[in-house]
C-alpha atoms as a PDB file:
ATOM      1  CA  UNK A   1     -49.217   4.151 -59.060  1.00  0.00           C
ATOM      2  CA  UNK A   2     -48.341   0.625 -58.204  1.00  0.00           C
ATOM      3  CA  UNK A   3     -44.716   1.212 -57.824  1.00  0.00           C
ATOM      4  CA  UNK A   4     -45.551   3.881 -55.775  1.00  0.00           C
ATOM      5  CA  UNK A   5     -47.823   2.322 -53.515  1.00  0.00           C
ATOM      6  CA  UNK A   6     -44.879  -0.261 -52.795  1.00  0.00           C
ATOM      7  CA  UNK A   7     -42.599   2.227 -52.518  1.00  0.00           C
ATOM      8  CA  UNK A   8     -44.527   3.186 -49.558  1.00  0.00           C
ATOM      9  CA  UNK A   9     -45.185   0.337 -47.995  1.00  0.00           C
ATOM     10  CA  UNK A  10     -41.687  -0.318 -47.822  1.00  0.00           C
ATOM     11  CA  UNK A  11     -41.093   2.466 -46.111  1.00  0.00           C
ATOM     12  CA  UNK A  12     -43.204   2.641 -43.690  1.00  0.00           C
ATOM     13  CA  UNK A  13     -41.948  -1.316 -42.560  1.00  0.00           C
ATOM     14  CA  UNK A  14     -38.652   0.197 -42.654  1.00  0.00           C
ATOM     15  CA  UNK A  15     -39.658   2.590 -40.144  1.00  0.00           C
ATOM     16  CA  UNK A  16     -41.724   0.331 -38.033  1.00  0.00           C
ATOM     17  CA  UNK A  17     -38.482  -1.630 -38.180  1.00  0.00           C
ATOM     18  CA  UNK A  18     -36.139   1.007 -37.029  1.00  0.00           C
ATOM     19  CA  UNK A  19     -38.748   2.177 -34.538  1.00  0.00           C
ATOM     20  CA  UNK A  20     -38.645  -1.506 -32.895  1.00  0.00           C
ATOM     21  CA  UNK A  21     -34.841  -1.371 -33.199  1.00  0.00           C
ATOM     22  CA  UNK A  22     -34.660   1.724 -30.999  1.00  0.00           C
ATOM     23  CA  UNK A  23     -37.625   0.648 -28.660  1.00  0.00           C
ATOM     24  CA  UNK A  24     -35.126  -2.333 -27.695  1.00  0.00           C
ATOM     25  CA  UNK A  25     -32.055  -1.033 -27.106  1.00  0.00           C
ATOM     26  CA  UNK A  26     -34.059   1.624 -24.852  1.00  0.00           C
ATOM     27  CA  UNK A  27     -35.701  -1.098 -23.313  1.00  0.00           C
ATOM     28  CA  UNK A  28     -32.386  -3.702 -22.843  1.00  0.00           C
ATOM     29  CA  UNK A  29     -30.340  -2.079 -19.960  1.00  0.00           C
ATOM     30  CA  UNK A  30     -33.258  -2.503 -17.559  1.00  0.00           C
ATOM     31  CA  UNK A  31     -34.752  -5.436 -18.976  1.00  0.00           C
ATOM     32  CA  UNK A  32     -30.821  -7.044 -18.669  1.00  0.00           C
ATOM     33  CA  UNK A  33     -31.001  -5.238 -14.813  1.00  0.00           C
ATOM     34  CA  UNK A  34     -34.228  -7.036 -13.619  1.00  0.00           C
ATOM     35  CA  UNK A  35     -33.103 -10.384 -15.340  1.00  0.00           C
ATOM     36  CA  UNK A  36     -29.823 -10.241 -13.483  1.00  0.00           C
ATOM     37  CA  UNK A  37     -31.645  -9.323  -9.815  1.00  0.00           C
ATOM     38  CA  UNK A  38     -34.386 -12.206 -10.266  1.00  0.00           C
ATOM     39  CA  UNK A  39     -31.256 -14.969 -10.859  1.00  0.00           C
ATOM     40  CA  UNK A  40     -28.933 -13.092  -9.251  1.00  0.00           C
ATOM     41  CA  UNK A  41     -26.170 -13.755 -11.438  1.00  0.00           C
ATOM     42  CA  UNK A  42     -24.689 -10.339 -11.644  1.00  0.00           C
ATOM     43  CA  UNK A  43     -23.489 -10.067  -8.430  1.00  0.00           C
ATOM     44  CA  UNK A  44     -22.947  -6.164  -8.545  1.00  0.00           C
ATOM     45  CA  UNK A  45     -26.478  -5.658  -9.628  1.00  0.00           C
ATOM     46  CA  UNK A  46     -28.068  -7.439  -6.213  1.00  0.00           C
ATOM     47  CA  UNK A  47     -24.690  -5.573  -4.102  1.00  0.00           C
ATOM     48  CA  UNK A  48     -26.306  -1.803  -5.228  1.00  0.00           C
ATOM     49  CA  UNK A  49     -29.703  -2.971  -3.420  1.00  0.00           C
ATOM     50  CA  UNK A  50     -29.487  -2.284   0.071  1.00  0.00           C
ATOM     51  CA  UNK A  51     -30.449  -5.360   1.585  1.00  0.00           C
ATOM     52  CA  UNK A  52     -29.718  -5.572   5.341  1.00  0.00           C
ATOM     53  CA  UNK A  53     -27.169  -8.393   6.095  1.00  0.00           C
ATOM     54  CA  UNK A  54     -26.403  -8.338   1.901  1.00  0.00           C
ATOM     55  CA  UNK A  55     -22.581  -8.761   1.532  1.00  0.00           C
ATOM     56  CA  UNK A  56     -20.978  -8.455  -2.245  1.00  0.00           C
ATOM     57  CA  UNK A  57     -18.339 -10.997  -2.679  1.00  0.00           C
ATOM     58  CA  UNK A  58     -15.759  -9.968  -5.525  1.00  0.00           C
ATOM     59  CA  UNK A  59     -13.276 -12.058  -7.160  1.00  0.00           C
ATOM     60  CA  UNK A  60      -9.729 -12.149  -5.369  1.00  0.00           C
ATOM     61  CA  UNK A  61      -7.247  -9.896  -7.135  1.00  0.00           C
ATOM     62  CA  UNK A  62      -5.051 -12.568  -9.136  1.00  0.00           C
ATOM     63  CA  UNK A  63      -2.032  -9.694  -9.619  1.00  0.00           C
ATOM     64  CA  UNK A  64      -1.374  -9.504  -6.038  1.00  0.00           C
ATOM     65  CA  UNK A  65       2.216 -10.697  -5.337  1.00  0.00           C
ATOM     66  CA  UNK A  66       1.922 -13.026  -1.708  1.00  0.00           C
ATOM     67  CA  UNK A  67       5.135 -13.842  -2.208  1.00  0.00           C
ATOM     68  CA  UNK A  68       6.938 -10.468  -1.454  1.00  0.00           C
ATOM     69  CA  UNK A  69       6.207  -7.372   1.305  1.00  0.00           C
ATOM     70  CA  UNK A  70       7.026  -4.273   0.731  1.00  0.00           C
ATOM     71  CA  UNK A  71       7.015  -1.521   3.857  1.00  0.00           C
ATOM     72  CA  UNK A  72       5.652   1.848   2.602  1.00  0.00           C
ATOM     73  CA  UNK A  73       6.689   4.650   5.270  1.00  0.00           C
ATOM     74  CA  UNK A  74       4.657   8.185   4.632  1.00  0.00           C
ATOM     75  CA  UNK A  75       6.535  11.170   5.005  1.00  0.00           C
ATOM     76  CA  UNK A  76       4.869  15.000   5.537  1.00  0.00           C
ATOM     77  CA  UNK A  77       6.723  18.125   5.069  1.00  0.00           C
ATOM     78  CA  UNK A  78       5.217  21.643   5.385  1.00  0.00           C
ATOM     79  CA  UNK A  79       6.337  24.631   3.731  1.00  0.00           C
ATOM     80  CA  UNK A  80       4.465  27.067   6.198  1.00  0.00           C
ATOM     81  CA  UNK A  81       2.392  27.451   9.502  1.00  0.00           C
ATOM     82  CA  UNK A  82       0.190  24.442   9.352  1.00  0.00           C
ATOM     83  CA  UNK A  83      -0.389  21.459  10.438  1.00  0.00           C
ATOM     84  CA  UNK A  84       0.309  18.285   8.525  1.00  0.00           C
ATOM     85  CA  UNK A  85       1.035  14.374   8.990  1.00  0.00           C
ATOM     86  CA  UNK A  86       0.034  10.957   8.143  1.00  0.00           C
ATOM     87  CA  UNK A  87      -2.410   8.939   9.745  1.00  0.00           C
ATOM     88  CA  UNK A  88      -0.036   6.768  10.371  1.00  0.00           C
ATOM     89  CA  UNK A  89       3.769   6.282   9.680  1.00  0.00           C
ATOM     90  CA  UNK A  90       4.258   2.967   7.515  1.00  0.00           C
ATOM     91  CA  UNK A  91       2.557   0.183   6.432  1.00  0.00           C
ATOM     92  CA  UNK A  92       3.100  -3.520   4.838  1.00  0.00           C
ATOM     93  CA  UNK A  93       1.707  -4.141   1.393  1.00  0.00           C
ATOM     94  CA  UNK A  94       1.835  -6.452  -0.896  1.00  0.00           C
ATOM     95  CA  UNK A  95       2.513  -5.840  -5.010  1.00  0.00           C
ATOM     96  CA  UNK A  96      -0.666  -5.492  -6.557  1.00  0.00           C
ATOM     97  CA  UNK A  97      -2.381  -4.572  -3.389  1.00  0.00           C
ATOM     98  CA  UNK A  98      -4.754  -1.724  -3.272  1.00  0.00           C
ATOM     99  CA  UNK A  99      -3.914   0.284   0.157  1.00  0.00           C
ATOM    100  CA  UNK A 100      -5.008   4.001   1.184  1.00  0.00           C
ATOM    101  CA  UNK A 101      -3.724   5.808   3.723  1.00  0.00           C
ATOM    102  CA  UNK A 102      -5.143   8.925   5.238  1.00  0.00           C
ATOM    103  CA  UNK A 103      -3.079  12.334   5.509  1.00  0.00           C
ATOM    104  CA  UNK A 104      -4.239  15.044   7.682  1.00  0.00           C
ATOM    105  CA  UNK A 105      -4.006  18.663   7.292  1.00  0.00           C
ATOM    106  CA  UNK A 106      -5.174  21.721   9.155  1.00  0.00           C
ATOM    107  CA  UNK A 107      -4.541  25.192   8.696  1.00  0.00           C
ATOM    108  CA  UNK A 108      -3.838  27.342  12.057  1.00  0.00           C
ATOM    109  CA  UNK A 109      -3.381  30.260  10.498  1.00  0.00           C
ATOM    110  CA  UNK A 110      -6.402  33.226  10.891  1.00  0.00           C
ATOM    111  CA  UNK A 111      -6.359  33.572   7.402  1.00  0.00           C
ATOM    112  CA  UNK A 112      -7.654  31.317   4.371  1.00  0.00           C
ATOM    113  CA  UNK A 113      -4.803  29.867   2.649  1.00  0.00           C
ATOM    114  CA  UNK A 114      -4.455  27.824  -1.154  1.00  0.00           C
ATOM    115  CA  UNK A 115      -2.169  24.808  -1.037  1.00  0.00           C
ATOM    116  CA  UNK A 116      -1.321  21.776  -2.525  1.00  0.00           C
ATOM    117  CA  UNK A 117       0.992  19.269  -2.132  1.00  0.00           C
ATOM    118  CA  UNK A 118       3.994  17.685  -4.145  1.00  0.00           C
ATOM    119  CA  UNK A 119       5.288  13.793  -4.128  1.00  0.00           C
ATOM    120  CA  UNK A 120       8.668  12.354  -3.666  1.00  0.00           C
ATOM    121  CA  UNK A 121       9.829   8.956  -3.765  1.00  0.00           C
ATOM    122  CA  UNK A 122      12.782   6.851  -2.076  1.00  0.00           C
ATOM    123  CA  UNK A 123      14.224   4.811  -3.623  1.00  0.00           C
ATOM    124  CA  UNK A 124      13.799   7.217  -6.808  1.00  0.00           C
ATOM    125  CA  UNK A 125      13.783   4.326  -8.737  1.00  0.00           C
ATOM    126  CA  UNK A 126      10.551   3.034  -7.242  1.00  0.00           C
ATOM    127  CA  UNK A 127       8.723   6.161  -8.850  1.00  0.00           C
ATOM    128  CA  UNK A 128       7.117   4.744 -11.451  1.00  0.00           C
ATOM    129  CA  UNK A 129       6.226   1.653  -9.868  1.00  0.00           C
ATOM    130  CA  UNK A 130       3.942   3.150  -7.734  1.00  0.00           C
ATOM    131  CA  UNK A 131       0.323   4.142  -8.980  1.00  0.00           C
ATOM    132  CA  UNK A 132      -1.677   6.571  -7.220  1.00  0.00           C
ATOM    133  CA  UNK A 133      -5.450   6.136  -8.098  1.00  0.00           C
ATOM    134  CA  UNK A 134      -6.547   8.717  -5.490  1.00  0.00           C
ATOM    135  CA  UNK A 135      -3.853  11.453  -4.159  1.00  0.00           C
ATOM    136  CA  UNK A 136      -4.633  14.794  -2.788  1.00  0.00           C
ATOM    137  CA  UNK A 137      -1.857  16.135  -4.701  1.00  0.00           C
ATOM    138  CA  UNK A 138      -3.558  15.961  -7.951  1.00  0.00           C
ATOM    139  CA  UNK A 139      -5.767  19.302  -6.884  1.00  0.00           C
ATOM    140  CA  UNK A 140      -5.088  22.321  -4.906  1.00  0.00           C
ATOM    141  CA  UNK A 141      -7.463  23.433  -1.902  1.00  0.00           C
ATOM    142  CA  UNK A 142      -8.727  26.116  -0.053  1.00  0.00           C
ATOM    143  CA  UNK A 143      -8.829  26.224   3.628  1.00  0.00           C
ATOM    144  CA  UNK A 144     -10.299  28.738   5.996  1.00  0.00           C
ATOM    145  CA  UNK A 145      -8.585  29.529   8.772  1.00  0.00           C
ATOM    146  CA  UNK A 146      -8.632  26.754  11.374  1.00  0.00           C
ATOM    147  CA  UNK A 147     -10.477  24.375   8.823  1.00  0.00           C
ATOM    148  CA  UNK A 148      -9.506  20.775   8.584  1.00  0.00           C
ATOM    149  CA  UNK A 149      -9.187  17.930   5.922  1.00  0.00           C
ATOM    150  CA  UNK A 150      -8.081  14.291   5.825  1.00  0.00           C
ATOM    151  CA  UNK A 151      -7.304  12.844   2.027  1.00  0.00           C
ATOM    152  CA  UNK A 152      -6.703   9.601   0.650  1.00  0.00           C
ATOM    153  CA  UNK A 153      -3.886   8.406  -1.254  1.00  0.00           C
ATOM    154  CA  UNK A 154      -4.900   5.160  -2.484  1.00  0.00           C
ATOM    155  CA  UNK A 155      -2.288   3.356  -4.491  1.00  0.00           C
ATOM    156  CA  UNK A 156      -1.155   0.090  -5.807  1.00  0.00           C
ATOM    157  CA  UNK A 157       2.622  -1.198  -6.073  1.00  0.00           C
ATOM    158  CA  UNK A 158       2.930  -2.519  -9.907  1.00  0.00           C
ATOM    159  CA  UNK A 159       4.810  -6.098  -9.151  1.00  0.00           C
ATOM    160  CA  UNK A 160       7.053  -5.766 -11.366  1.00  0.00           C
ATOM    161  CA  UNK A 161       8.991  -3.192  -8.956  1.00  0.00           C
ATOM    162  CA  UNK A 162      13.094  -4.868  -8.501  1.00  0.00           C
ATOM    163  CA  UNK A 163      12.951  -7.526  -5.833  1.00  0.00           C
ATOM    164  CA  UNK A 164      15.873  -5.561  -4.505  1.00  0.00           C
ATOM    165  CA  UNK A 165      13.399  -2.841  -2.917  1.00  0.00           C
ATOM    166  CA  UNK A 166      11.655  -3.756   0.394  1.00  0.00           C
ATOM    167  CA  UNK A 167      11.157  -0.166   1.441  1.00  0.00           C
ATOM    168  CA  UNK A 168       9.654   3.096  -0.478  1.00  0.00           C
ATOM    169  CA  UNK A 169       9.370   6.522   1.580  1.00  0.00           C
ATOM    170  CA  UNK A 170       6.201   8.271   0.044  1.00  0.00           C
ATOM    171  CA  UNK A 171       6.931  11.964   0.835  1.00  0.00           C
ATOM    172  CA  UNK A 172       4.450  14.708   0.450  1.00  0.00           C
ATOM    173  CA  UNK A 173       5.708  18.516   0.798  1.00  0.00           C
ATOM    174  CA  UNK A 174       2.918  20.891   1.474  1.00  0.00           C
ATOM    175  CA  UNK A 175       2.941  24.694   0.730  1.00  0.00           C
ATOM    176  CA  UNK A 176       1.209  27.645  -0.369  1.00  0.00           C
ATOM    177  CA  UNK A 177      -0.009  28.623  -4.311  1.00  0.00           C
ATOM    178  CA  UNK A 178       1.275  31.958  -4.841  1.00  0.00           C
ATOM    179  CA  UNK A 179       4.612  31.600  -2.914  1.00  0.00           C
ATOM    180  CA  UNK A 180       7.680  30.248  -4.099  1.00  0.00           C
ATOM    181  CA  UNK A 181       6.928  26.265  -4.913  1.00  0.00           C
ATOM    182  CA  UNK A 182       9.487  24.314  -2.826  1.00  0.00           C
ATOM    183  CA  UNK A 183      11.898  21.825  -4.270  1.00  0.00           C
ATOM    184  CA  UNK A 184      11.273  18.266  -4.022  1.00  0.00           C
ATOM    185  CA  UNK A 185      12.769  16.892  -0.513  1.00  0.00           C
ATOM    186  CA  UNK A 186      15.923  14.878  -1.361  1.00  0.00           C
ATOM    187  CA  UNK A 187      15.005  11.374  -1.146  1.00  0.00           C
ATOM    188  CA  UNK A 188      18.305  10.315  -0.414  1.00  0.00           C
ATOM    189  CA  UNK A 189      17.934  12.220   3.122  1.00  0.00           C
ATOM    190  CA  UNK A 190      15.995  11.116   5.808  1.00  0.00           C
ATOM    191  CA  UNK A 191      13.088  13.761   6.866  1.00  0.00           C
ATOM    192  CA  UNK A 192      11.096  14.162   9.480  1.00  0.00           C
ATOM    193  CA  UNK A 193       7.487  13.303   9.945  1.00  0.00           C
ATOM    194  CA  UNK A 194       6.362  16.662  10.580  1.00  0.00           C
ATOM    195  CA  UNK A 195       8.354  19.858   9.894  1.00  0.00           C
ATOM    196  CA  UNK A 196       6.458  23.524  10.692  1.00  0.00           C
ATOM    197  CA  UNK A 197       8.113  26.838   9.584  1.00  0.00           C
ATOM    198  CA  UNK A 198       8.935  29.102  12.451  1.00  0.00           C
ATOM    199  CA  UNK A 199       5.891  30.869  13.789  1.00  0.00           C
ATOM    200  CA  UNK A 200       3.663  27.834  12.808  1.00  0.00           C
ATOM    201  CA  UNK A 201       1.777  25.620  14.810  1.00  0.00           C
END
């Protein structure tokens, strides 16, 4: 009977103590969150509150390359009778740097169309130096007739891209799921900025 009543008793410690275990890991993540607002060492955990006049200052990017430029010049090609161009035509970045660009699209048709879109690069060789962490052309979209979008491409240049490269032509080619998917453009070739099928817009 002994042995059993200390059998017992160590279990139930062992559960009180596996009870308390659980109780503070539940209780850590906002314990740690209100401990980090009052001394305000995480700086991300006083950014989320919105306090008027608040700014979040984050550490400077130490992979960024100062020492080089490279132009980027966005190219849009459409496969079809819609509209479709880059905010803007080119833009200076540095290796490392995180840049996004907006592309705009708009589909003049009086029909709802699928699309998506497919990347080329110039120099080819640049290709896989260039990291898209946000790109429209990961996804295909629906569009009612007349409907617009703008999409980000945000992207980074790795540095260790050749020195001999100053200039990369990002070109997208837009056209329509179901048809016949388009080849690449030739990188090689210069394109224009905006190129509608006939009877487009």
């Amino acid at each position: 009977m002994r042995l059993q009543r200390e059998n017992l008793s160590m279990v139930i410690k062992l559960g009180v103590i596996v009870l308390g275990m659980f109780a503070f890991g539940y209780a850590l993540v906002p314990l740690y969150k209100a401990i980090c607002e009052m001394t305000g060492i995480n700086i991300l955990a006083l950014g989320d509150r919105n306090i008027p006049g608040a700014t979040v200052t984050l550490p400077a990017n130490t992979q960024v390359d100062l020492s080089r430029s490279i132009t980027v010049e966005f190219d849009a090609n459409s496969r079809g009778p819609w509209h479709f161009k880059p905010a803007q035509s080119s833009l200076v970045v540095h290796p490392g740097e995180l840049t996004t660009v907006m592309y705009e699209f708009q589909n003049v048709q009086n029909r709802t169309m699928s699309a998506q879109a497919i990347p080329s690069y110039a120099p080819a060789q640049a290709a896989p130096y260039f990291n898209k962490l946000e790109c429209f052309c990961f996804n295909q979209y629906t569009l009612a007739p007349g409907e617009k979008k703008q999409w980000p491409v945000a992207f980074v240049i790795d540095p260790k891209l050749s020195k001999d490269v100053a200039t990369i032509t990002l070109s997208y080619t837009f056209f329509e799921v179901g048809g016949k998917t388009p080849a690449a453009p030739d990188g090689n070739q210069p394109t224009a900025a905006l190129t509608t099928a006939p009877g487009g817009g």
